[in-house]
Protein backbone atom coordinates (compact mmCIF):
# COMPACT_ATOMS: atom_id res chain seq x y z
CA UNK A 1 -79.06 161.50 324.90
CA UNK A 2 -76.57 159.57 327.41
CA UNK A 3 -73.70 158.65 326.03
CA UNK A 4 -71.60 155.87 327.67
CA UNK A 5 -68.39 155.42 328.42
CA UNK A 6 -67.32 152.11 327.49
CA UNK A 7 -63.61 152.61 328.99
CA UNK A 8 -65.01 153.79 332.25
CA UNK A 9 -67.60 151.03 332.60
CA UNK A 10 -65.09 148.35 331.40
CA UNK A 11 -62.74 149.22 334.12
CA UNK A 12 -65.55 149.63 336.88
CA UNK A 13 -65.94 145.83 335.98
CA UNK A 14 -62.64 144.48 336.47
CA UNK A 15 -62.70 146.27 339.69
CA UNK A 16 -65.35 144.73 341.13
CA UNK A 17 -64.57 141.37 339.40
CA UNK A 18 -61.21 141.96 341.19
CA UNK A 19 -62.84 142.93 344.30
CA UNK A 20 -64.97 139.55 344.17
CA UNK A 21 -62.00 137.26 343.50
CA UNK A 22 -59.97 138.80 346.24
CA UNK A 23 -62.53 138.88 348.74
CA UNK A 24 -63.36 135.06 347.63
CA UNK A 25 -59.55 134.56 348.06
CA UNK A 26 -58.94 135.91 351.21
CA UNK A 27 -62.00 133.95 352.16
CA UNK A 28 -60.71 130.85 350.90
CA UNK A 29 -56.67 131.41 352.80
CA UNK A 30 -58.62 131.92 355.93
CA UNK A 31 -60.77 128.80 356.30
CA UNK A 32 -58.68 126.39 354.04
CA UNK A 33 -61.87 124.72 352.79
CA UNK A 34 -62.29 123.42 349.25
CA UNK A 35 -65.64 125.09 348.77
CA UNK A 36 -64.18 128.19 348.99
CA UNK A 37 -61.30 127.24 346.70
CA UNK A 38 -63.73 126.60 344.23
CA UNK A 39 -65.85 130.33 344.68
CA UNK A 40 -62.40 132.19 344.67
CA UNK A 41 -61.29 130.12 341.36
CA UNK A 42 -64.55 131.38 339.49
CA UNK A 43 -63.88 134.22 340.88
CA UNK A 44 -60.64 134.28 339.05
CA UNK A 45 -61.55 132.71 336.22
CA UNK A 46 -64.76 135.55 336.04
CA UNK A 47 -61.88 138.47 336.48
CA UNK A 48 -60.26 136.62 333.71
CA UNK A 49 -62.89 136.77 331.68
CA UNK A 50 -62.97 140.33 331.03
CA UNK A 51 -59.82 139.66 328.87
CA UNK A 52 -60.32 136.80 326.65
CA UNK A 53 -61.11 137.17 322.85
CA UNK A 54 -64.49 136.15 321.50
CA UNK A 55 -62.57 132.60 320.44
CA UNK A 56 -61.24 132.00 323.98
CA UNK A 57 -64.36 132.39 325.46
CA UNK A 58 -65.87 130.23 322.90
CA UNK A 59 -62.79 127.89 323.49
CA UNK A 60 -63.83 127.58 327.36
CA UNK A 61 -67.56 127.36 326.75
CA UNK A 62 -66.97 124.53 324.73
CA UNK A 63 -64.58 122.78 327.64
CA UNK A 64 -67.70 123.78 330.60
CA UNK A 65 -70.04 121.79 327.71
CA UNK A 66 -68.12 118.70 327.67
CA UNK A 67 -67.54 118.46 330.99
CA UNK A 68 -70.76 119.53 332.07
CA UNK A 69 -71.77 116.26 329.88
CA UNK A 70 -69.32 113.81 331.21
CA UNK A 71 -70.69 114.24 334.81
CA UNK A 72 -73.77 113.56 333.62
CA UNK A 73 -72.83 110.24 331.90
């Protein structure tokens, strides 16, 4: 039976979420254009992720939804 480590595997995803947004940053402070603004900030907000409570991430769910509904109309 494999047994997982839930520490190690936790921490090999906030590195490469931190890996993502910094790459997405650096990206983003070398061409100065809003598209890749917008990549690095989910990138952040993804890195961030990793860290909320099940409530916060409800919490921002619920703020994508509405927006999500305004653009629509």
């Amino acid at each position: 039976m494999n047994v997982v480590d839930f520490t190690r595997h936790q921490e090999d995803r906030a590195a490469a979420a931190w890996d993502s947004y910094v790459r997405a940053r650096d990206a983003a402070e070398h061409s100065r254009n809003l598209s890749d603004g917008i990549a690095a900030g989910k990138a952040w907000r993804t890195f961030l992720t990793l860290f909320q409570t099940p409530e916060q991430t409800a919490a921002h769910e619920a703020v994508d939804h509405s927006l999500a509904q305004r653009r629509r109309g």
